[in-house]
Protein backbone atom coordinates (compact mmCIF):
# COMPACT_ATOMS: atom_id res chain seq x y z
CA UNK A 1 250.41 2.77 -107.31
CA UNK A 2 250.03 3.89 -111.03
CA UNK A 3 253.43 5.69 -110.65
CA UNK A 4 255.47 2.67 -109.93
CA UNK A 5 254.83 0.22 -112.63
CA UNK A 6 256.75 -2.28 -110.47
CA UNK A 7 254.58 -2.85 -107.76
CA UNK A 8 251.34 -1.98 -110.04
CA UNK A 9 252.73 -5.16 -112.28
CA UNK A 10 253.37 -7.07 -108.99
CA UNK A 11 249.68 -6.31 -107.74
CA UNK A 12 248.04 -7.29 -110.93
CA UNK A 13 250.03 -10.79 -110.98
CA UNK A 14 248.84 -11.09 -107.33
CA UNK A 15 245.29 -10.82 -107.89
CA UNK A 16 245.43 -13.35 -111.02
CA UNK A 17 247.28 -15.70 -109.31
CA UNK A 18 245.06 -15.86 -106.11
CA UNK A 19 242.35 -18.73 -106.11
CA UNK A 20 241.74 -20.89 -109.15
CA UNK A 21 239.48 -18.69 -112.18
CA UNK A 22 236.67 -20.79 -113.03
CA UNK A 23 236.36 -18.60 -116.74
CA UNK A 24 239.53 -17.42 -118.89
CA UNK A 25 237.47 -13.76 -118.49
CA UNK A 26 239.43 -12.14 -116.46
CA UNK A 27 242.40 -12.76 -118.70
CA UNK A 28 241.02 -11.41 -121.87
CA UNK A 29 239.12 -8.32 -119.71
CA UNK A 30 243.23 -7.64 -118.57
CA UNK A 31 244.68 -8.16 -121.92
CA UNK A 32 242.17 -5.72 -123.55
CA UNK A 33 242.69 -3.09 -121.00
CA UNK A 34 246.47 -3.32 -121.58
CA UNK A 35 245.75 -3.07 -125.38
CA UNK A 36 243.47 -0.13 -125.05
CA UNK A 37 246.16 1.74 -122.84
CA UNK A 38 248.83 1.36 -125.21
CA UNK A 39 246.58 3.01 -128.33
CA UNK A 40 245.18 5.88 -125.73
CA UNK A 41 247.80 6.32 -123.84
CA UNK A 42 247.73 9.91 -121.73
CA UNK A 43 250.20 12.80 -122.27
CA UNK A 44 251.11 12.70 -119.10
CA UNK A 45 251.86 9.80 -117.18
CA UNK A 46 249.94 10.87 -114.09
CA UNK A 47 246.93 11.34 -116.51
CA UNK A 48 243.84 9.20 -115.79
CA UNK A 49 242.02 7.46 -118.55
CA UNK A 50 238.29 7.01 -119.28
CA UNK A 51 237.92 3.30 -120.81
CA UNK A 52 234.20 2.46 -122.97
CA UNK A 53 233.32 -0.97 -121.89
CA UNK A 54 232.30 -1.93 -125.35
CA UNK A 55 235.56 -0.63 -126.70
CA UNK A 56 236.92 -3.64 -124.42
CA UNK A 57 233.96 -5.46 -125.47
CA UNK A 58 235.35 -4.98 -129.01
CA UNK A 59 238.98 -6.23 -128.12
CA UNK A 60 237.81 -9.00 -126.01
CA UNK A 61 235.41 -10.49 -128.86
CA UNK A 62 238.98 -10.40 -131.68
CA UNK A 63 240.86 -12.42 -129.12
CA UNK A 64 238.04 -14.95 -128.68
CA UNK A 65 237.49 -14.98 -132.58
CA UNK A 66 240.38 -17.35 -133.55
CA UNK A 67 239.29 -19.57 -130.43
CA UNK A 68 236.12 -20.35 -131.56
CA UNK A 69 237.18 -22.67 -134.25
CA UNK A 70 237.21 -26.28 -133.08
CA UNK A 71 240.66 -27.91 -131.93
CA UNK A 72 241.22 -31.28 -133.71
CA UNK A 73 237.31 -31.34 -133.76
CA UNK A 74 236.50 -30.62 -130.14
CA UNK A 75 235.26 -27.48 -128.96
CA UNK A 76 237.55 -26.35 -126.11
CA UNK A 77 235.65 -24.96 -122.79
CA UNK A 78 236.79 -21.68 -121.73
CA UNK A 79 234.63 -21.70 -118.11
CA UNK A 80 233.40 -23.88 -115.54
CA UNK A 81 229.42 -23.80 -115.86
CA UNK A 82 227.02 -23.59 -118.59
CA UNK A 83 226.24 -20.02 -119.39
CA UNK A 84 229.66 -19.04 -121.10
CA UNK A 85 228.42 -15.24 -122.09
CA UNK A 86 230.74 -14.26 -124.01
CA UNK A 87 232.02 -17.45 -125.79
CA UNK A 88 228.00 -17.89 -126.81
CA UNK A 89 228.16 -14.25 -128.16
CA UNK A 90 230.86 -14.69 -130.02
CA UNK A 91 229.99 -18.21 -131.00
CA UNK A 92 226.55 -16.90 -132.13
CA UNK A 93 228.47 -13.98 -134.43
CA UNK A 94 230.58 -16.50 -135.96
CA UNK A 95 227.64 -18.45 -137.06
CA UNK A 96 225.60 -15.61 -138.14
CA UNK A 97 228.86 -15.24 -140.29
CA UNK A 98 228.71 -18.72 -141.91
CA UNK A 99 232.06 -19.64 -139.62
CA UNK A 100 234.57 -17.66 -141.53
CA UNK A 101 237.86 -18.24 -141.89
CA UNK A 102 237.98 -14.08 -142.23
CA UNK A 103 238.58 -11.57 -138.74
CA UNK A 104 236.30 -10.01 -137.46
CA UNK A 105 236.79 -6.50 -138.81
CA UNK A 106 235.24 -7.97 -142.03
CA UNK A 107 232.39 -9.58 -140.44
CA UNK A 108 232.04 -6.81 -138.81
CA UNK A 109 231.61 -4.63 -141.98
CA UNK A 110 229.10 -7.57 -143.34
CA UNK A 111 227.07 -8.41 -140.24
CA UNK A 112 226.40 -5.19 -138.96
CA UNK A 113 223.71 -5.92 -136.79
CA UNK A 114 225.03 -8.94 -135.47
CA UNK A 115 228.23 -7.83 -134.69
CA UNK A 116 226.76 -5.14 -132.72
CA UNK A 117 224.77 -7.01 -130.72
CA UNK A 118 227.47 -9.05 -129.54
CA UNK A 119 229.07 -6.00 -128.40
CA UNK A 120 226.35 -5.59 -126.80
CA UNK A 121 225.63 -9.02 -125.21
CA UNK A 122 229.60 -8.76 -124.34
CA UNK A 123 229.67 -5.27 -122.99
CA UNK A 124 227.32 -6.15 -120.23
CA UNK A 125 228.80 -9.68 -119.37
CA UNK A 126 232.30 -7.28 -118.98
CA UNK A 127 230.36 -4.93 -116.43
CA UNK A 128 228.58 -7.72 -114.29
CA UNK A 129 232.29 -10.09 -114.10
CA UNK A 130 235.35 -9.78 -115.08
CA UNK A 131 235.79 -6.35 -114.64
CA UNK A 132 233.75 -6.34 -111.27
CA UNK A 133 236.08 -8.71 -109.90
CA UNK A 134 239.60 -7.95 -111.86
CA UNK A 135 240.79 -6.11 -109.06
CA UNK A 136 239.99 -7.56 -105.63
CA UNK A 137 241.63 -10.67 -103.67
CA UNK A 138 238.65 -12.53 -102.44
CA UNK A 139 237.22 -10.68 -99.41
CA UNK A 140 238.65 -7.78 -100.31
CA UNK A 141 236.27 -4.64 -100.31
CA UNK A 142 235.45 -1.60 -102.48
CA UNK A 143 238.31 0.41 -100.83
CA UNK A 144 241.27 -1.83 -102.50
CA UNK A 145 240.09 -1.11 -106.13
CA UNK A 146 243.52 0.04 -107.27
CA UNK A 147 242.96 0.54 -111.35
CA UNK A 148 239.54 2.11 -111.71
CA UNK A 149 236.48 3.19 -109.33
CA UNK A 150 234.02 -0.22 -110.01
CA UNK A 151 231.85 0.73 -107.64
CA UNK A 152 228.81 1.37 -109.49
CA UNK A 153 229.62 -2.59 -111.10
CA UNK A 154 228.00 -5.69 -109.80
CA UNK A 155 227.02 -8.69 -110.76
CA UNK A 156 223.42 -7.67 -111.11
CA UNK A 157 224.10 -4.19 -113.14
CA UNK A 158 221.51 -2.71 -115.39
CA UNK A 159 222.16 -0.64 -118.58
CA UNK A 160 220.61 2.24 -117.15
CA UNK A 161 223.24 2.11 -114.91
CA UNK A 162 226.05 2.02 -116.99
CA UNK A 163 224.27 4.84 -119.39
CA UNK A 164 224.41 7.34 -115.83
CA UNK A 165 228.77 6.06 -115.96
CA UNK A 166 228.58 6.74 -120.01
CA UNK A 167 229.43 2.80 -120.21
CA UNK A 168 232.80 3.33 -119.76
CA UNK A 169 235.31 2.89 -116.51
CA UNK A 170 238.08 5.87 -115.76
CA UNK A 171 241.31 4.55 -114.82
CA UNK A 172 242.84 5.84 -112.10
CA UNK A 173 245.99 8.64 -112.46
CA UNK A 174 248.78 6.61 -113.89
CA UNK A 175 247.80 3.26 -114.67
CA UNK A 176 247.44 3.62 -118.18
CA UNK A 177 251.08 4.75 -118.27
CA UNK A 178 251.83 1.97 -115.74
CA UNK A 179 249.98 -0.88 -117.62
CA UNK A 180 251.49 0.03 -120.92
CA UNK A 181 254.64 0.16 -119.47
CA UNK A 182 254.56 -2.98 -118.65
CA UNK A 183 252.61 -4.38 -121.98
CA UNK A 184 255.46 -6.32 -123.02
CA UNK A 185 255.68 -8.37 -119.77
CA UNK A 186 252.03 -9.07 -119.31
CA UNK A 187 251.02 -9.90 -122.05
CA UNK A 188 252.60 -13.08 -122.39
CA UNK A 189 252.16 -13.94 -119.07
CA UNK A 190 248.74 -13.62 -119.57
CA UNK A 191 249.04 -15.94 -122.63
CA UNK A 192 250.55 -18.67 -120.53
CA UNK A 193 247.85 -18.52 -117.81
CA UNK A 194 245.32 -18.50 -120.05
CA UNK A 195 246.98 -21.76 -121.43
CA UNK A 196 247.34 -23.41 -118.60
CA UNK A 197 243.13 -22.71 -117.50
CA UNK A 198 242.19 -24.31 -120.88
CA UNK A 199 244.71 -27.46 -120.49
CA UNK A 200 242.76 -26.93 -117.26
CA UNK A 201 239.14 -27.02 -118.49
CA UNK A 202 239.55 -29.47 -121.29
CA UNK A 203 240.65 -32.54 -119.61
CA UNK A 204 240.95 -34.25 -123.13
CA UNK A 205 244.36 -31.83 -123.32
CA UNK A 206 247.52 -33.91 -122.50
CA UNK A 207 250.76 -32.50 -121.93
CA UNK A 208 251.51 -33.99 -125.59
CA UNK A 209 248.87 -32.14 -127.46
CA UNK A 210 251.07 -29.73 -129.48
CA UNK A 211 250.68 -26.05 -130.13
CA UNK A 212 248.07 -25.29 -127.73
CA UNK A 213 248.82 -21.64 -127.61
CA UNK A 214 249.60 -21.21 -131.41
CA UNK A 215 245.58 -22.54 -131.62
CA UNK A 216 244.43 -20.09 -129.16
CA UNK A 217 246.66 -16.82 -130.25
CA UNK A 218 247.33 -17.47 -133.48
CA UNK A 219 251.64 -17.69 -132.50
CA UNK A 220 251.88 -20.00 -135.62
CA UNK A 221 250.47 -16.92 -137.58
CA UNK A 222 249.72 -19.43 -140.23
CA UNK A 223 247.12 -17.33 -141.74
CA UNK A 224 249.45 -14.73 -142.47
CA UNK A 225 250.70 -16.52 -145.27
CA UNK A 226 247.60 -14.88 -147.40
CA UNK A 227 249.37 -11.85 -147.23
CA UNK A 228 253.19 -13.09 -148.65
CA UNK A 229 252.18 -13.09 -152.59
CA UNK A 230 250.12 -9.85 -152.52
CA UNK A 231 253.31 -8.20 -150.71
CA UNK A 232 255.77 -9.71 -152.70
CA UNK A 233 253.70 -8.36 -156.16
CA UNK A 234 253.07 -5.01 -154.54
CA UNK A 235 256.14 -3.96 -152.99
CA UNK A 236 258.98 -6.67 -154.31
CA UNK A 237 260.35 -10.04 -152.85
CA UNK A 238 262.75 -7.76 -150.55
CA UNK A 239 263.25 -8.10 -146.97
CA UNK A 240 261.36 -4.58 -145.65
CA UNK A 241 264.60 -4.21 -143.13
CA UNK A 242 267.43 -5.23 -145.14
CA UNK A 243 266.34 -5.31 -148.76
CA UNK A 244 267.79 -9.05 -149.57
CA UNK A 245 266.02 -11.10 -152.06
CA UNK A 246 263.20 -13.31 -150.19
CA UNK A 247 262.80 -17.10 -151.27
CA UNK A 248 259.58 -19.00 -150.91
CA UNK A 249 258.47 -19.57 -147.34
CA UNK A 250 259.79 -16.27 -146.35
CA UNK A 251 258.05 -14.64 -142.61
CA UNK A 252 255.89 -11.92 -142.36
CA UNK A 253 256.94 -9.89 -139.81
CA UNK A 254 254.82 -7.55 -137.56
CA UNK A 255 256.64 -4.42 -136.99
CA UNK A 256 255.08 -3.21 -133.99
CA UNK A 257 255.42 -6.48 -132.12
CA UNK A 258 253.01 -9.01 -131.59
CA UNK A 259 253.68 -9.57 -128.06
CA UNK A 260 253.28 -5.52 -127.40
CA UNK A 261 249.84 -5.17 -129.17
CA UNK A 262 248.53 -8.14 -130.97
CA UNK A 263 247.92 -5.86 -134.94
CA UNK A 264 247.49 -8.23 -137.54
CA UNK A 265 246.58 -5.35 -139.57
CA UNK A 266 248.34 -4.88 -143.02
CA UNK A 267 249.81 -1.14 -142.22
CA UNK A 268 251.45 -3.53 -139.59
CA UNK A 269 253.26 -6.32 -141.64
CA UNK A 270 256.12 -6.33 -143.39
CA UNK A 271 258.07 -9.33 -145.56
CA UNK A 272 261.04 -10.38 -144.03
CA UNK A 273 264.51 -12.36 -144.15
CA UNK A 274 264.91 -15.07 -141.39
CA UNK A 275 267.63 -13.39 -140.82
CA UNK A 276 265.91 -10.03 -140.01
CA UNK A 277 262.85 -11.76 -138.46
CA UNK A 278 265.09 -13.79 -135.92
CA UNK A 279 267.02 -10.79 -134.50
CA UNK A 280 264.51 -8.11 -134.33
CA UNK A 281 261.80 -10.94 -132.49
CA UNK A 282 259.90 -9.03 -129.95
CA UNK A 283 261.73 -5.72 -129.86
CA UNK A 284 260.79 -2.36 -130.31
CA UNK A 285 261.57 -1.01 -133.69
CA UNK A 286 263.44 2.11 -134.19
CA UNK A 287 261.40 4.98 -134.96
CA UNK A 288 262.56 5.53 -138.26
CA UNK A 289 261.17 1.87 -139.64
CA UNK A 290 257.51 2.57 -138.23
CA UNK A 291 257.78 5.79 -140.02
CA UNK A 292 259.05 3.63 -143.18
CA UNK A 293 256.08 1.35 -142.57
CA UNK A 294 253.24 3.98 -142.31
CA UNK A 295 254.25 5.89 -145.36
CA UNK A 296 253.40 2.82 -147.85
CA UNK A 297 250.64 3.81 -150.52
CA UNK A 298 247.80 3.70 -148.32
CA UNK A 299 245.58 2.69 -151.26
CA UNK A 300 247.86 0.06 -152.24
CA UNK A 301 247.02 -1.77 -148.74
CA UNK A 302 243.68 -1.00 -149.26
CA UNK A 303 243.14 -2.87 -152.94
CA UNK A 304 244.91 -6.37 -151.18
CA UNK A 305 242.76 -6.03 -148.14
CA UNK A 306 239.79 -5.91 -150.65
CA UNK A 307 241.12 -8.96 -152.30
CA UNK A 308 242.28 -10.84 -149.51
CA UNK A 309 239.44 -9.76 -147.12
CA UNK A 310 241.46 -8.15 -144.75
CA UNK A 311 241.91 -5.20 -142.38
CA UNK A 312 244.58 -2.24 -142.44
CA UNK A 313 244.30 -1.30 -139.24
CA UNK A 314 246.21 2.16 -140.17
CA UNK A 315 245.00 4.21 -137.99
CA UNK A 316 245.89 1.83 -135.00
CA UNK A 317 248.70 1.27 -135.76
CA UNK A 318 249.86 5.17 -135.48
CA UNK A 319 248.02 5.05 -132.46
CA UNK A 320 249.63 1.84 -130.78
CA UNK A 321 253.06 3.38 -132.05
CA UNK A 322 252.70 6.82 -130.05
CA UNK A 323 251.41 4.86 -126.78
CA UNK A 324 254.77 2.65 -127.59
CA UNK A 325 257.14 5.06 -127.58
CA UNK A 326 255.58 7.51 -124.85
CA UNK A 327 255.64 5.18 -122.44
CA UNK A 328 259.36 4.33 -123.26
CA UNK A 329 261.62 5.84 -120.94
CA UNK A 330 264.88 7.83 -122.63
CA UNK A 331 267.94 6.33 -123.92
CA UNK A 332 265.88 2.54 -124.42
CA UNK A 333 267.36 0.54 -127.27
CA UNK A 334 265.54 -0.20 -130.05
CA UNK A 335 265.91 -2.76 -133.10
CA UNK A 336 267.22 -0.73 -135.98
CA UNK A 337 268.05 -3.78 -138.41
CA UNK A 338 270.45 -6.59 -138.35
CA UNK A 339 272.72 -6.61 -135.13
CA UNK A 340 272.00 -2.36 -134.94
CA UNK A 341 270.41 -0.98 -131.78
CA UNK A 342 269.57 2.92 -131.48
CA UNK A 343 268.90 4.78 -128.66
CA UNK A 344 265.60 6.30 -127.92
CA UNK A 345 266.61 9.50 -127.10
CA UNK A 346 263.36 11.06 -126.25
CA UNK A 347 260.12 9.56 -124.90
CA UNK A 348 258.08 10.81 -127.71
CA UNK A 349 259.93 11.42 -130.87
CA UNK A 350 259.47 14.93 -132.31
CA UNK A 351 257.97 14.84 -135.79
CA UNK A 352 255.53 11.56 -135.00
CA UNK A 353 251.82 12.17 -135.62
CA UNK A 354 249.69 13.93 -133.41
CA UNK A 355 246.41 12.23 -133.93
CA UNK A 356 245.82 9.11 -136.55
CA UNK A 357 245.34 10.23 -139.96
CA UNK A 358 241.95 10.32 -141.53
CA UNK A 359 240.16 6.84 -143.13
């Protein structure tokens, strides 16, 4: 299974598609994997891959984050039933927080202790649902698990139980490679299912109500607009790709694409032409503009994200990057600027780094 991503995409699609989801969990439990596979991806794509739970814990509470704010005043329902776990964990963090308008790397650094026990409160609501049930049709039993062994999961499971399993899952040999493969394909269709189980939810949500999906993902990236000035004063008003002179207004492009890994961090955004930002959209860079990207002045980032209260995200960035371009097979184009595609010519460029850099 893991060794054809084909019919490993197929099966996953099958499974999500099969009976109506009474919770949007399963879709953020899916998305994080996917994220999580990309950063660690294996060597070798028969490799397995041990997965923490509260590392997905972690992952599912930033994609719930920007969902927690009200839409046009109304809180939007995410489940069928009254004990929403992890929307009340996260819902609780924010308000520990004071409801910031800041991610949740920050509050993280300023609410220790809450932020860790919504991990917590997450992590265990991850074990006992979605992830119990992620991979089974309904009736199905234990022997049709086709990503990772879950059974030691259940609805009922204790901690001690998930200490003796070192809280973590182990993917089975070549999924990782096989779900990252196929990152850039999922992922949005996980976006648009999860869209369509909120329209679902909230019945208040007409066909009419606009940007839906920009509210729950953040597509609009309105909030990146922080970042334009502190670019533009750091490193000019240039487009990063093409160097042209940038008017007001101008996008902020992520480099390693959105729809691929979902870093908002600043090691991961660049300023950019229309032009630029138009024709690269969701393709993979060329190598040689992620190296361009991670060699800015690291402390540079660091003194905006200080002012502007927000992360870097270096470090996963290199590590999203290697998972990228291992799991791309040879000779796949890639964006090099303006109307210029360049050939990948091995799976994992010589020269990139072997492990993140320290800080």
């Amino acid at each position: 299974m893991g060794d054809d991503p084909l019919l490993l995409g197929q099966r996953v699609v099958a499974i999500l598609e099969t009976g109506q989801r009474t919770a949007t969990y399963k879709l953020a439990a899916l998305r994080a994997l996917i994220d999580h596979c990309v950063e660690n991806l294996p060597a070798q794509s028969s490799d397995t891959l041990t997965v923490p739970i509260p590392d997905l814990a972690a992952r599912v509470l930033d994609s719930y984050w920007p969902q927690i704010r009200p839409f046009e005043g109304r809180e939007l329902r995410q489940m069928n039933g009254k004990k929403a776990r992890i929307i009340d964990a996260t819902r609780r963090l924010w308000v520990a927080a004071g409801q910031p308008r800041r991610s949740v790397d920050v509050v993280k650094l300023r609410a220790p202790d809450e932020y860790q026990r919504a991990i917590d409160d997450i992590t265990m609501c991850l074990a006992q649902q979605p992830l119990y049930r992620l991979q089974r049709l309904p009736g199905a039993d234990g022997e049709d698990a086709f990503l990772y062994d879950d059974s030691f999961l259940h609805d009922k499971v204790s901690r001690k139980v998930l200490e003796e399993h070192y809280f973590s899952i182990v993917l089975k040999p070549g999924v990782a490679h096989g779900l990252a493969r196929l990152s850039g394909l999922l992922r949005p269709a996980l976006e648009i299912m999860w869209v369509d189980d909120v329209r679902r939810m909230n019945k208040f949500l007409e066909d009419g109500v606009p940007d839906i999906a920009g509210h729950l993902f953040g597509r609009t990236r309105q909030a990146l607009a922080a970042v334009r000035e502190p670019f533009k004063d750091a490193f000019g008003p240039y487009c990063f790709y093409c160097q042209a002179g940038l008017p007001a207004g101008s996008p902020i492009d992520h480099v390693l694409p959105w729809s691929l890994v979902g870093i908002d961090g600043l090691a991961n955004l660049v300023l950019a032409c229309r032009r630029c930002n138009g024709d690269k959209s969701g393709s993979v860079p060329a190598v040689g503009l992620v190296h361009r990207v991670l060699d800015r002045d690291r402390q540079v980032l660091e003194a905006i994200a200080d002012d502007i209260q927000w992360p870097v995200q270096h470090d996963r960035v290199v590590a999203a990057a290697r998972g990228i371009y291992r799991g791309q097979p040879a000779g796949v184009p890639t964006w090099a600027g303006y109307r210029r595609i360049q050939r990948l010519d091995v799976a994992f460029p010589p020269g990139w780094p072997t492990s993140p850099e320290p800080g």
